[in-house]
Structure formats: C-alpha cells, structure tokens
PDB file of N, CA and C in Angstrom:
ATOM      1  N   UNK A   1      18.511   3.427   0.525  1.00  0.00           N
ATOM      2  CA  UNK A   1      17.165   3.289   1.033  1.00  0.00           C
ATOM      3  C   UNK A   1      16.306   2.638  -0.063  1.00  0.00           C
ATOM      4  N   UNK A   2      15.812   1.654   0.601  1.00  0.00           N
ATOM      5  CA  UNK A   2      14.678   0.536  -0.478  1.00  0.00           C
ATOM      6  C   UNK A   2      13.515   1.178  -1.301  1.00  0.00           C
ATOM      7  N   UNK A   3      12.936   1.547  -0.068  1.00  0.00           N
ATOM      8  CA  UNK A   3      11.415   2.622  -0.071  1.00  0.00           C
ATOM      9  C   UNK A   3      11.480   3.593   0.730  1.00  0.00           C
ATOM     10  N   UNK A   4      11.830   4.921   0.486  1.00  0.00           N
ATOM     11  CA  UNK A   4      11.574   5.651   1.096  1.00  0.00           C
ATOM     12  C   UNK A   4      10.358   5.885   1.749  1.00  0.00           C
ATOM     13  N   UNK A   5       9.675   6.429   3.296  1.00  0.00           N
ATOM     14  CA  UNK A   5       9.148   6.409   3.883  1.00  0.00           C
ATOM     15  C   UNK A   5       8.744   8.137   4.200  1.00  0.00           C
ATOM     16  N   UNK A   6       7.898   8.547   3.672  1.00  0.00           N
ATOM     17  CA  UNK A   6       7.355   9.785   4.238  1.00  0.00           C
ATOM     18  C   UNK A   6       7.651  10.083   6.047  1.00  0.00           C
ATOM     19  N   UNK A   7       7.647  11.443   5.963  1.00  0.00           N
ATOM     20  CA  UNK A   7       8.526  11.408   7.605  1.00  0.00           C
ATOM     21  C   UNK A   7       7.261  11.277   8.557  1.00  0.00           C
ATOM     22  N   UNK A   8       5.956  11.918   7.690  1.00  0.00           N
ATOM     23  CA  UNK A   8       4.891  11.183   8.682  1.00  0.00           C
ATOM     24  C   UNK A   8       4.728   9.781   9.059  1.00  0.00           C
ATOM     25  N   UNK A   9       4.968   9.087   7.991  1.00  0.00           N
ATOM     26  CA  UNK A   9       4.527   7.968   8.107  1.00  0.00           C
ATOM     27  C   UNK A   9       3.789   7.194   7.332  1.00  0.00           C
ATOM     28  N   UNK A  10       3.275   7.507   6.982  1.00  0.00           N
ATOM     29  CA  UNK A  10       2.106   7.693   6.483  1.00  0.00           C
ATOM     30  C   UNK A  10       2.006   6.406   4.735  1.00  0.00           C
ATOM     31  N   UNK A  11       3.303   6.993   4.278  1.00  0.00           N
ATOM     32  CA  UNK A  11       3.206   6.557   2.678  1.00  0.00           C
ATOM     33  C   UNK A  11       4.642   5.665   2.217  1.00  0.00           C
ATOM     34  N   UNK A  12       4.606   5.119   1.518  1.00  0.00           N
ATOM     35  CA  UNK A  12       6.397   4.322   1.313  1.00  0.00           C
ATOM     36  C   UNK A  12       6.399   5.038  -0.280  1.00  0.00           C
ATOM     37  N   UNK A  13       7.265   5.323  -0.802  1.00  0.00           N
ATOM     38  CA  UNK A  13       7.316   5.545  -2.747  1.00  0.00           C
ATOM     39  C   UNK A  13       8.001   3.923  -3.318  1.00  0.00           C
ATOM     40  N   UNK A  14       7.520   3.908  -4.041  1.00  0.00           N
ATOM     41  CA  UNK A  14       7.569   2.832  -5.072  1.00  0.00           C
ATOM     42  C   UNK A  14       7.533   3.224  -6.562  1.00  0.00           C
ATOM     43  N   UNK A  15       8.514   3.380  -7.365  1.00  0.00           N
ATOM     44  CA  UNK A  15       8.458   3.623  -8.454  1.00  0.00           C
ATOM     45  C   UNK A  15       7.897   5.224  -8.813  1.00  0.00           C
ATOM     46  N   UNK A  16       8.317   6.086  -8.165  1.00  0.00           N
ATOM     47  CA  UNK A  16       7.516   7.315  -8.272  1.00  0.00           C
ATOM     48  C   UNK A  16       6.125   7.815  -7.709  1.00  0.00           C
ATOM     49  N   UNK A  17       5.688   6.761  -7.369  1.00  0.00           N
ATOM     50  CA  UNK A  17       4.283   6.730  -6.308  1.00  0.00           C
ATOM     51  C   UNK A  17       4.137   6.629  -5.005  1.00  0.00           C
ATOM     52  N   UNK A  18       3.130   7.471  -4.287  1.00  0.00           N
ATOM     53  CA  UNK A  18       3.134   6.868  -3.054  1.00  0.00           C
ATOM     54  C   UNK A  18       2.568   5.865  -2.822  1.00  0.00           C
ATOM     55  N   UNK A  19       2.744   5.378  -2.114  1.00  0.00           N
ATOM     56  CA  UNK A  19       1.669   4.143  -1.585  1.00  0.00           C
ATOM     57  C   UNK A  19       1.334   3.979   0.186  1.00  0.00           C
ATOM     58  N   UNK A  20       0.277   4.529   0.256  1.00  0.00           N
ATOM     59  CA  UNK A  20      -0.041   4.000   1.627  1.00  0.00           C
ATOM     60  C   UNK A  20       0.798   3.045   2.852  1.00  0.00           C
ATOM     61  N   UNK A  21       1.148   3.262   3.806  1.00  0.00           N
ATOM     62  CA  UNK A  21       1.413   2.498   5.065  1.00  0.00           C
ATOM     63  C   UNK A  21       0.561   1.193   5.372  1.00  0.00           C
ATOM     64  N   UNK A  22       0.545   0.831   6.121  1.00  0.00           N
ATOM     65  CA  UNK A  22      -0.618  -0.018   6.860  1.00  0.00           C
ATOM     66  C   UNK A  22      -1.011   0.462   8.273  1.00  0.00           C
ATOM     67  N   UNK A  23      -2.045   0.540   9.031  1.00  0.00           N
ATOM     68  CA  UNK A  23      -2.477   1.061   9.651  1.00  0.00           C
ATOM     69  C   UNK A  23      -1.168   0.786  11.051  1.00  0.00           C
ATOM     70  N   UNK A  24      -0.627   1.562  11.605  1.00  0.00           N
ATOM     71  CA  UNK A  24       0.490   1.571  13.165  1.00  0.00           C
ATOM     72  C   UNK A  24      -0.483   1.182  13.915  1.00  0.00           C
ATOM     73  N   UNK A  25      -1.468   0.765  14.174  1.00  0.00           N
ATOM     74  CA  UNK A  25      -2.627   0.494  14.955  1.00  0.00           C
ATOM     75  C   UNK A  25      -2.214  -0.881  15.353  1.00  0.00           C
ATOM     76  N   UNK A  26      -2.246  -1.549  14.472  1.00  0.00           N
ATOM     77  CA  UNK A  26      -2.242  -2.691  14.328  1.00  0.00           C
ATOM     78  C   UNK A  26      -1.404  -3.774  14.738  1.00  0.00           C
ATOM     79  N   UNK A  27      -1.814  -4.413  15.839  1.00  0.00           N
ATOM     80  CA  UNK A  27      -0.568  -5.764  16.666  1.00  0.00           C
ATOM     81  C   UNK A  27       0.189  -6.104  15.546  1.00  0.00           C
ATOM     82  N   UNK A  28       1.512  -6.551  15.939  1.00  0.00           N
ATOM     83  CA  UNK A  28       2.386  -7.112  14.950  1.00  0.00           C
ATOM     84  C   UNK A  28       1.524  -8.829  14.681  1.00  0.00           C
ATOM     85  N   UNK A  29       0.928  -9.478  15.446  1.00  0.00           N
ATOM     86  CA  UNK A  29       0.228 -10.422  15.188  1.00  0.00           C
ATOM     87  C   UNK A  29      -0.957 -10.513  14.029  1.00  0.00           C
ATOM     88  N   UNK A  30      -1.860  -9.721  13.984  1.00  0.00           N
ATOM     89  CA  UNK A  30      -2.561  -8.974  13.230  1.00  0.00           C
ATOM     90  C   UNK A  30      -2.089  -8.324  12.336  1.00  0.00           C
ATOM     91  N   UNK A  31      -0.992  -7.736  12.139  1.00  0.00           N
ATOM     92  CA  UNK A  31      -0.180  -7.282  10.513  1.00  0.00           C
ATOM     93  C   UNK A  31      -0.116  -8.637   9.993  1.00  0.00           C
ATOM     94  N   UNK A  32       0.885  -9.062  10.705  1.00  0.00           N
ATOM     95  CA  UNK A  32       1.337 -10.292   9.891  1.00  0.00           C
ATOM     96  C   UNK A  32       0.468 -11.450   9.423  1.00  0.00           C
ATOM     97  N   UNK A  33      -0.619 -11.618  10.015  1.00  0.00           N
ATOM     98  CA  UNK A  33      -1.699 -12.251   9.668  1.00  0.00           C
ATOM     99  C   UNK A  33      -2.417 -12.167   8.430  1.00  0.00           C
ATOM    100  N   UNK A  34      -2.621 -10.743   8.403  1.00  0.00           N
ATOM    101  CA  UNK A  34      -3.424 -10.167   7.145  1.00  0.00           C
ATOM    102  C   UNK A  34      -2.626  -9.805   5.857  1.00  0.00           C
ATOM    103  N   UNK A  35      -1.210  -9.923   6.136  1.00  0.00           N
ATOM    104  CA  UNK A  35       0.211  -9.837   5.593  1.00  0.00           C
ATOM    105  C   UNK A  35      -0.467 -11.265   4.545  1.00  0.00           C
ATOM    106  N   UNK A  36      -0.442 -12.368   5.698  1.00  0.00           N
ATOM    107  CA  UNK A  36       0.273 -13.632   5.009  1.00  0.00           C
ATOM    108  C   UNK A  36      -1.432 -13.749   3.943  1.00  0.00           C
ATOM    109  N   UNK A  37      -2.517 -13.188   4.647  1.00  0.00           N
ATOM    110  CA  UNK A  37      -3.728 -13.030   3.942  1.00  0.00           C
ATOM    111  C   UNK A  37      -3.699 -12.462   2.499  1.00  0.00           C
ATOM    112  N   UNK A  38      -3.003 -11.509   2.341  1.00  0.00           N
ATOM    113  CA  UNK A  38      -2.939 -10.139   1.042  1.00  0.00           C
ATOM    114  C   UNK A  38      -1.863 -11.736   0.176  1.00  0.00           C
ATOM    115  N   UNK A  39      -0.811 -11.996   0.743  1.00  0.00           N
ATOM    116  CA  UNK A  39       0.034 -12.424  -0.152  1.00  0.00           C
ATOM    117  C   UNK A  39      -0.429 -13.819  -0.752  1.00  0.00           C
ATOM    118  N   UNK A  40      -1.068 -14.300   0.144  1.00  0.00           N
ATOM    119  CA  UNK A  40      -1.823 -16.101  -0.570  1.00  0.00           C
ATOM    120  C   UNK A  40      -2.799 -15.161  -1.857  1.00  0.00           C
ATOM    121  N   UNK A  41      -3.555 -13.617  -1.430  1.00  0.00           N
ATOM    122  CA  UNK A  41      -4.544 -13.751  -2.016  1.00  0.00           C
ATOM    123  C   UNK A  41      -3.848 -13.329  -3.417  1.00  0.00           C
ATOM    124  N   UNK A  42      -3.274 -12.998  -3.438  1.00  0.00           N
ATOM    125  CA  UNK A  42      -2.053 -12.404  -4.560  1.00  0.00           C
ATOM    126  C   UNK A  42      -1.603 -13.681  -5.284  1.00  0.00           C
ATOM    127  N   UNK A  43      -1.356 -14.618  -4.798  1.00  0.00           N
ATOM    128  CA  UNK A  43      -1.014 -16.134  -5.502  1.00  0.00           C
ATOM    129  C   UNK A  43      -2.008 -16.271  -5.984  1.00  0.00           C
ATOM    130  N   UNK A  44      -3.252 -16.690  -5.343  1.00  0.00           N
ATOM    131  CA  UNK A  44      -4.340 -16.936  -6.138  1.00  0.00           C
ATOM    132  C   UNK A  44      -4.783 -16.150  -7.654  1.00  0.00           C
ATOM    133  N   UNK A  45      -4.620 -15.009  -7.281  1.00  0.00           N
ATOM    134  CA  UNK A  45      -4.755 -14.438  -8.907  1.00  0.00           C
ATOM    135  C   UNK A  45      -3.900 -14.531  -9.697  1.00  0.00           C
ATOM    136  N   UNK A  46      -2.531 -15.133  -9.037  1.00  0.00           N
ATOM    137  CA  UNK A  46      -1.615 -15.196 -10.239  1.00  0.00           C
ATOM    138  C   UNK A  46      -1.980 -16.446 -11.129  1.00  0.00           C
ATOM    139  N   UNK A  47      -2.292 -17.871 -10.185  1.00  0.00           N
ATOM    140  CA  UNK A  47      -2.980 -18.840 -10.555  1.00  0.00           C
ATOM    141  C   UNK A  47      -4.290 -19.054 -11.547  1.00  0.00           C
ATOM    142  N   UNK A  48      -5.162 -17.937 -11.023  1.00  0.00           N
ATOM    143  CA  UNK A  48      -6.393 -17.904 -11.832  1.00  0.00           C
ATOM    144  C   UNK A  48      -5.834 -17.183 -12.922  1.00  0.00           C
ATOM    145  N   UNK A  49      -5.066 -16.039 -13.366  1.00  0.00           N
ATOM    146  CA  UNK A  49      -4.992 -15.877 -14.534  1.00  0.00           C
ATOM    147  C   UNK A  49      -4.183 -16.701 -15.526  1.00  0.00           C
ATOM    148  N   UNK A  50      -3.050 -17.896 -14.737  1.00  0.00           N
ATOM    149  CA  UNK A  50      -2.335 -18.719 -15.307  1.00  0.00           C
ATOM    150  C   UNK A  50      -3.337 -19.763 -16.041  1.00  0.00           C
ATOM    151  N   UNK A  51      -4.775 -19.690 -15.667  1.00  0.00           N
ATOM    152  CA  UNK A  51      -5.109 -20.764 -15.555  1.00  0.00           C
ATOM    153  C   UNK A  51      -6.336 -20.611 -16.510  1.00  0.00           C
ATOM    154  N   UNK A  52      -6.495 -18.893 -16.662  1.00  0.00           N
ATOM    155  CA  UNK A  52      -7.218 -18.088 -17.382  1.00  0.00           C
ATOM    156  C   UNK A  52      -8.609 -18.539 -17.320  1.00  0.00           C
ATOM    157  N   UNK A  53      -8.937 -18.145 -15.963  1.00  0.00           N
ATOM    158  CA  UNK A  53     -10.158 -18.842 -14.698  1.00  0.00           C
ATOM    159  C   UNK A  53     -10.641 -16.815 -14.496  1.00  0.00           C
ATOM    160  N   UNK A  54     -11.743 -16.606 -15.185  1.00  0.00           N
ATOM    161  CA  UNK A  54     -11.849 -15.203 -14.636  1.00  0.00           C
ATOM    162  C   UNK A  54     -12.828 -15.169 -13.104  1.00  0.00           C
ATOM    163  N   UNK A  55     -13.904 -16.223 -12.936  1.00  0.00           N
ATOM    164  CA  UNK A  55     -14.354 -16.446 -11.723  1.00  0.00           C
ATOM    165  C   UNK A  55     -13.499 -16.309 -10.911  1.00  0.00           C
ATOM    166  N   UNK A  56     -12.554 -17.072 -10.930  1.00  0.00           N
ATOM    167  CA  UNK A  56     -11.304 -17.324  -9.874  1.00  0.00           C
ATOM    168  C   UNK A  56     -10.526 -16.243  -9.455  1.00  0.00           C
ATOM    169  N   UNK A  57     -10.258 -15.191 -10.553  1.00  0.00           N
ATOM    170  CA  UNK A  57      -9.277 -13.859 -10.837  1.00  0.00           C
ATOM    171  C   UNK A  57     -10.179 -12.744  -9.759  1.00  0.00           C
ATOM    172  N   UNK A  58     -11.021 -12.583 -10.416  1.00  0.00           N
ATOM    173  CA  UNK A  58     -12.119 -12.104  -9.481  1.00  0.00           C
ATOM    174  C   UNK A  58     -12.084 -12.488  -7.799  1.00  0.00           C
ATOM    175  N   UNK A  59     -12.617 -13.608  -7.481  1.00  0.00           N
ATOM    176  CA  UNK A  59     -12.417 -13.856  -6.141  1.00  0.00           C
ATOM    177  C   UNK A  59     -11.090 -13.738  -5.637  1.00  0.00           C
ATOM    178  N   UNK A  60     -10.162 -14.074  -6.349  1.00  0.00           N
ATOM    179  CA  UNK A  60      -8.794 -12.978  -6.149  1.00  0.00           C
ATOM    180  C   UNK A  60      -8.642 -11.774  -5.805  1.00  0.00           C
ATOM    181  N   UNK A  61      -9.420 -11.051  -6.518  1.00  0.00           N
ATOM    182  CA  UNK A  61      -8.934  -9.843  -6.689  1.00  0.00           C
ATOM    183  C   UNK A  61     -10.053  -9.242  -5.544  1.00  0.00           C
ATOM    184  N   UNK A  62     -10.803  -9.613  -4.994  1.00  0.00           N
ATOM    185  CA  UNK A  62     -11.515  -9.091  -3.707  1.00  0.00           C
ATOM    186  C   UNK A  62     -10.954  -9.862  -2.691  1.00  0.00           C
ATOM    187  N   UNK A  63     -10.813 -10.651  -2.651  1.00  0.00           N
ATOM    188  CA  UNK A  63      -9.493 -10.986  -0.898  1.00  0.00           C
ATOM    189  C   UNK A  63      -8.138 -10.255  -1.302  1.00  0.00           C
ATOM    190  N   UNK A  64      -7.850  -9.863  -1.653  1.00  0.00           N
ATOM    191  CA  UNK A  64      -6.559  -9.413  -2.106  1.00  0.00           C
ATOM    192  C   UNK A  64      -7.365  -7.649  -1.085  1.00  0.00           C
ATOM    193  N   UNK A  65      -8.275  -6.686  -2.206  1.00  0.00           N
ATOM    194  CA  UNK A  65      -8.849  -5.256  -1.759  1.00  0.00           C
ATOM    195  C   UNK A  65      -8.890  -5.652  -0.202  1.00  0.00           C
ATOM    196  N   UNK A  66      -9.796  -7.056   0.168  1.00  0.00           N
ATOM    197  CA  UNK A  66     -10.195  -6.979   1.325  1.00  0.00           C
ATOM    198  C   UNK A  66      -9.233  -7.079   2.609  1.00  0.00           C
ATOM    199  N   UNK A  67      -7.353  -7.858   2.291  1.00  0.00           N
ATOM    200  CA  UNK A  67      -7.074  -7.713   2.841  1.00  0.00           C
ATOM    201  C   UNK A  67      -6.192  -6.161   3.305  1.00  0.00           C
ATOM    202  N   UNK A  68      -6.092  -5.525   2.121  1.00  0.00           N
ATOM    203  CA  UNK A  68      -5.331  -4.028   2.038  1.00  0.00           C
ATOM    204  C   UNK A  68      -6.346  -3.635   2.569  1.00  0.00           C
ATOM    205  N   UNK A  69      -7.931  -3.018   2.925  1.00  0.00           N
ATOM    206  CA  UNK A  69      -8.512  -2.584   3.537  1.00  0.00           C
ATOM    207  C   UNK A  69      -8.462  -3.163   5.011  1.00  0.00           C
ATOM    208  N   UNK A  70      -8.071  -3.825   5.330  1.00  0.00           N
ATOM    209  CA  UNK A  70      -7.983  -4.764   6.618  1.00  0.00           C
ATOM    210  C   UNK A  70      -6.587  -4.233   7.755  1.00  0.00           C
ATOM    211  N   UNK A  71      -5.979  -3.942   6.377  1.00  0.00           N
ATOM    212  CA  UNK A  71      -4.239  -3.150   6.268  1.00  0.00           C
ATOM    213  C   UNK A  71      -4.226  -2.094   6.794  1.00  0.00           C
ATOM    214  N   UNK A  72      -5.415  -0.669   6.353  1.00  0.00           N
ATOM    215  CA  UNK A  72      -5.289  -0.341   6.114  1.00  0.00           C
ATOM    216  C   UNK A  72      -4.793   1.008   4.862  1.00  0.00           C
ATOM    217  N   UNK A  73      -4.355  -0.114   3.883  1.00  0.00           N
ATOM    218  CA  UNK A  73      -3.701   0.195   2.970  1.00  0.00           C
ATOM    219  C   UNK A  73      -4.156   0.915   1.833  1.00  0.00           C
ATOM    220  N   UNK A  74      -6.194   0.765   2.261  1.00  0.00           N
ATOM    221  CA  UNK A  74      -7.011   1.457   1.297  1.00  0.00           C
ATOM    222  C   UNK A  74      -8.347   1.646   2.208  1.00  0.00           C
ATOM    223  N   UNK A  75      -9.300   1.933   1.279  1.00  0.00           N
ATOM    224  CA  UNK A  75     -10.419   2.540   2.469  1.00  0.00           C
ATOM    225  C   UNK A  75     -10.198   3.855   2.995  1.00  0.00           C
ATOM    226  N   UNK A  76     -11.116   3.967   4.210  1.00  0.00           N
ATOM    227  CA  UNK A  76     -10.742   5.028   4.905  1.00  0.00           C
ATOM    228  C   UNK A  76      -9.227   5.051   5.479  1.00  0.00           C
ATOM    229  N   UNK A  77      -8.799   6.493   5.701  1.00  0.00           N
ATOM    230  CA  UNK A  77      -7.891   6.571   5.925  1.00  0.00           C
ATOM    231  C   UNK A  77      -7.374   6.486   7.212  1.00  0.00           C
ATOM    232  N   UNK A  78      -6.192   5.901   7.835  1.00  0.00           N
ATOM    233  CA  UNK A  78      -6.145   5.296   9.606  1.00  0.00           C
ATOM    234  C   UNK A  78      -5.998   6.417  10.356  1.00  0.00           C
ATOM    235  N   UNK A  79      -5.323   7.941   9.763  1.00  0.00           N
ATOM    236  CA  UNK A  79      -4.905   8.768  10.855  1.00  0.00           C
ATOM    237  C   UNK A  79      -6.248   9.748  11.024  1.00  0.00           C
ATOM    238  N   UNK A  80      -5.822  10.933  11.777  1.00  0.00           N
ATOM    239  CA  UNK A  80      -7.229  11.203  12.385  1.00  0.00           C
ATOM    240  C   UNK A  80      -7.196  12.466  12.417  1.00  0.00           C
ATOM    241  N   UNK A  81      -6.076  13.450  11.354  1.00  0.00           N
ATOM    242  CA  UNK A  81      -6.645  14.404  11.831  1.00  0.00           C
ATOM    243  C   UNK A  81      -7.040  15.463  10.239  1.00  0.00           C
ATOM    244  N   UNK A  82      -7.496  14.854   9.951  1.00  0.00           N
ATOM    245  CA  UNK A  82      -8.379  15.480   8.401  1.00  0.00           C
ATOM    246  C   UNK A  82      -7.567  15.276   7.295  1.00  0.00           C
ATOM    247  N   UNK A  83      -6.511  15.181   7.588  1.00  0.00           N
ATOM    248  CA  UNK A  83      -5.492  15.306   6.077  1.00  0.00           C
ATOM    249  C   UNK A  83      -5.554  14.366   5.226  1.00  0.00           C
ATOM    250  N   UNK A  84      -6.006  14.736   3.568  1.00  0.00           N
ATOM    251  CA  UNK A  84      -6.161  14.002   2.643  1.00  0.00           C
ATOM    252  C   UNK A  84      -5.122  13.033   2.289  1.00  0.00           C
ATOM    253  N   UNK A  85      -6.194  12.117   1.798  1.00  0.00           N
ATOM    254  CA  UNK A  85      -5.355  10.572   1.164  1.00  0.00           C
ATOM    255  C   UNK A  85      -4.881  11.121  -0.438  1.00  0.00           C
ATOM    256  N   UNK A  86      -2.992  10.592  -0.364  1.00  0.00           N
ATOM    257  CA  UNK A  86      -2.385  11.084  -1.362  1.00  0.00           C
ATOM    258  C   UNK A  86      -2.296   9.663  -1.814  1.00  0.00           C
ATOM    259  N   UNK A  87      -2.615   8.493  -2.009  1.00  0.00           N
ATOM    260  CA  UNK A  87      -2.496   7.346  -2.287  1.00  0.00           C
ATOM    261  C   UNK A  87      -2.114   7.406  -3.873  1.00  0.00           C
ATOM    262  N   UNK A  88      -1.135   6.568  -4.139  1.00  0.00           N
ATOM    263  CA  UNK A  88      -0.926   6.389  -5.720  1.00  0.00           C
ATOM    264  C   UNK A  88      -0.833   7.817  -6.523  1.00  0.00           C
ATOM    265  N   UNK A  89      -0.558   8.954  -5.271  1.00  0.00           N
ATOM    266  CA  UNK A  89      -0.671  10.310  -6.229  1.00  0.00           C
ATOM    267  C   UNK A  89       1.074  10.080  -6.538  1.00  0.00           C
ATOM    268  N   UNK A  90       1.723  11.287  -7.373  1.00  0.00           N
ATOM    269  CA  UNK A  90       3.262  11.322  -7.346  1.00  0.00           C
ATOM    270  C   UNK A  90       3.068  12.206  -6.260  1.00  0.00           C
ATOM    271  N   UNK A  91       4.443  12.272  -5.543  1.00  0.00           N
ATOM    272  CA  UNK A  91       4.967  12.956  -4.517  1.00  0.00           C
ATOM    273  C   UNK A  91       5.137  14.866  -5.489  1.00  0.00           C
ATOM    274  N   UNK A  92       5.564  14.566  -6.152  1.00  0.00           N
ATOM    275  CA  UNK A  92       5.681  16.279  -6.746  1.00  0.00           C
ATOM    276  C   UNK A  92       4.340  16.678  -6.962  1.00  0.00           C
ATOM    277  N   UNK A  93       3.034  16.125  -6.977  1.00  0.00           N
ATOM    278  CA  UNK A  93       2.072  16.824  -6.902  1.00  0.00           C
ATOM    279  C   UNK A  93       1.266  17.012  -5.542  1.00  0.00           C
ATOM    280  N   UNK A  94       2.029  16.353  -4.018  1.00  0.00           N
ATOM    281  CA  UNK A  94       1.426  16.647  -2.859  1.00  0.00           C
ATOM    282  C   UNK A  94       2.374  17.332  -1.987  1.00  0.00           C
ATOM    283  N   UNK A  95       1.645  17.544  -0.801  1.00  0.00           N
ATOM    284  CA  UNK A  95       2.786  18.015   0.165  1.00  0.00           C
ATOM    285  C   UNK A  95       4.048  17.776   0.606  1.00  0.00           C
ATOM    286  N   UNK A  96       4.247  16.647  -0.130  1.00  0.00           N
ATOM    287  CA  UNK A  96       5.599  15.737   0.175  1.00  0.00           C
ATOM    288  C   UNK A  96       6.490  16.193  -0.424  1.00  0.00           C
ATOM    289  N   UNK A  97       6.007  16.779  -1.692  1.00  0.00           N
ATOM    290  CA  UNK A  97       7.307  17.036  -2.799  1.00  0.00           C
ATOM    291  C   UNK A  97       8.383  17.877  -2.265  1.00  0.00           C
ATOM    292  N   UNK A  98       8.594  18.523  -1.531  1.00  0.00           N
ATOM    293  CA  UNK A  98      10.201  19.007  -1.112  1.00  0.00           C
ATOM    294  C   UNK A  98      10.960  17.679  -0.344  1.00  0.00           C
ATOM    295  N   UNK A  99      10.041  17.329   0.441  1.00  0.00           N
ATOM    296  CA  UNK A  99      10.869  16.112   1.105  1.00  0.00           C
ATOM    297  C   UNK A  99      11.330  15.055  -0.009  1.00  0.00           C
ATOM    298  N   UNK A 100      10.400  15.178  -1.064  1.00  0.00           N
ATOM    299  CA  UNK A 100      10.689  13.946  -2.061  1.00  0.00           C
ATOM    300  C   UNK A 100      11.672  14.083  -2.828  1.00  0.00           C
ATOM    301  N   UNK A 101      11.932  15.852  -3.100  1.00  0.00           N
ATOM    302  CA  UNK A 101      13.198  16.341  -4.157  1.00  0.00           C
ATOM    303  C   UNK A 101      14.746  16.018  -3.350  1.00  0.00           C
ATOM    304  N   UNK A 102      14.680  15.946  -1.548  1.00  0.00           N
ATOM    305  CA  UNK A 102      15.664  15.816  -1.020  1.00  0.00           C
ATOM    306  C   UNK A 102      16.167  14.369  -0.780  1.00  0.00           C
ATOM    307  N   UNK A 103      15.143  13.410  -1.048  1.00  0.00           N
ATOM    308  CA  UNK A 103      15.219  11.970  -0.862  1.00  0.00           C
ATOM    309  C   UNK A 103      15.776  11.637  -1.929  1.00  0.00           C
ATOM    310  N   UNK A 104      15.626  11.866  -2.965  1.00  0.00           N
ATOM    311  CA  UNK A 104      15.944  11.999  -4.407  1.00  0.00           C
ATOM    312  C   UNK A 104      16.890  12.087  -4.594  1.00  0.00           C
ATOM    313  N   UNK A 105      17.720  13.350  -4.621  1.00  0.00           N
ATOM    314  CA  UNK A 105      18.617  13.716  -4.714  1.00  0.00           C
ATOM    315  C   UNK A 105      19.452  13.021  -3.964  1.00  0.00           C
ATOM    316  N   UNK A 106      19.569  12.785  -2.706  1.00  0.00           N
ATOM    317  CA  UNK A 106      20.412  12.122  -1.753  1.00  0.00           C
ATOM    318  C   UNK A 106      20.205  10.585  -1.940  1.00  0.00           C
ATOM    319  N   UNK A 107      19.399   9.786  -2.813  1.00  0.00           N
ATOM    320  CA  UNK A 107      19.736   8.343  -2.839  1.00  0.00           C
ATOM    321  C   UNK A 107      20.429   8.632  -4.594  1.00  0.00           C
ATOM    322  N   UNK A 108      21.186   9.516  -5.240  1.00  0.00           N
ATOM    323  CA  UNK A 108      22.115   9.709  -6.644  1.00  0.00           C
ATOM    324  C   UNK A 108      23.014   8.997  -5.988  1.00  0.00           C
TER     325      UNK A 108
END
C-alpha cells in the first residue's frame, strides 16, 4: 500500500503524517481540474524560486493554498459531523493511532 488511507476517509499518511483527502463532493471533472490547477501552481514556485523571483514564489504559493482549499484539502473541513481536523497531526497522537499501529505493522 502507497498511502495508506484512513478507513473514514478522510486522511492519506505520507511520511508519518496525515494529510487530508480532497473533498468526495466533488465531480471527477472538478477534481481533476483543480488537480491540474494545484500542480501548474506547484511548477510555478518551483520556477520562481529557480529563478529566485520572491514576487513570483509568493503568487505561487497562494494559487497553490487556493487550489488545496478548492480541494478541500485545507480550510474548513468537508465532512459534517463535528469531528476535528487532524491535518499534518501524526496518527499516534489522534484517533487513528490503533488503526495506524495495524497498517504499520502489516505493510513490514
């Protein structure tokens, strides 16, 4: 398994972190849109810092937030029924952590 996936849904782990979903709301037309949005805006800052353009890095780096909020991926949170945003927390310090010790263990 690449990224494990919280069984809600909710979060993928990456390197010991969670990281947010993108909103299930969302047409596959409209993911992928704002997909191809996040990833140009992601070039662009790689460019502006190649280019060591901080104006540029900057306007990067807010189409980039704006398309993960667009995602989903930050901001308010998409589901609806009160439960706190574990974003970028580790899994052993939220509710996840038993599921995370068994994911763990089983991708050795």
């Amino acid at each position: 398994m690449k990224h494990p996936v919280t069984p809600d849904g909710r979060y993928f782990v990456v390197r010991g972190r969670l990281w947010r979903m993108a909103d299930p709301r969302l047409g596959e037309t409209e993911r992928s849109d704002l997909t191809r949005q996040l990833m140009s805006a992601r070039r662009a800052v790689r460019a502006a810092k190649m280019a060591e353009d901080p104006k540029d890095e900057a306007a990067g780096h807010r189409a980039v937030d704006q398309a993960k909020r667009a995602l989903g991926e930050r901001g308010p949170v998409w589901w609806t029924d009160g439960s706190p945003d574990f974003n970028r927390h580790m899994p052993k310090n939220t509710p996840y952590a038993t599921w995370y010790a068994e994911v763990s263990r089983s991708c050795r």
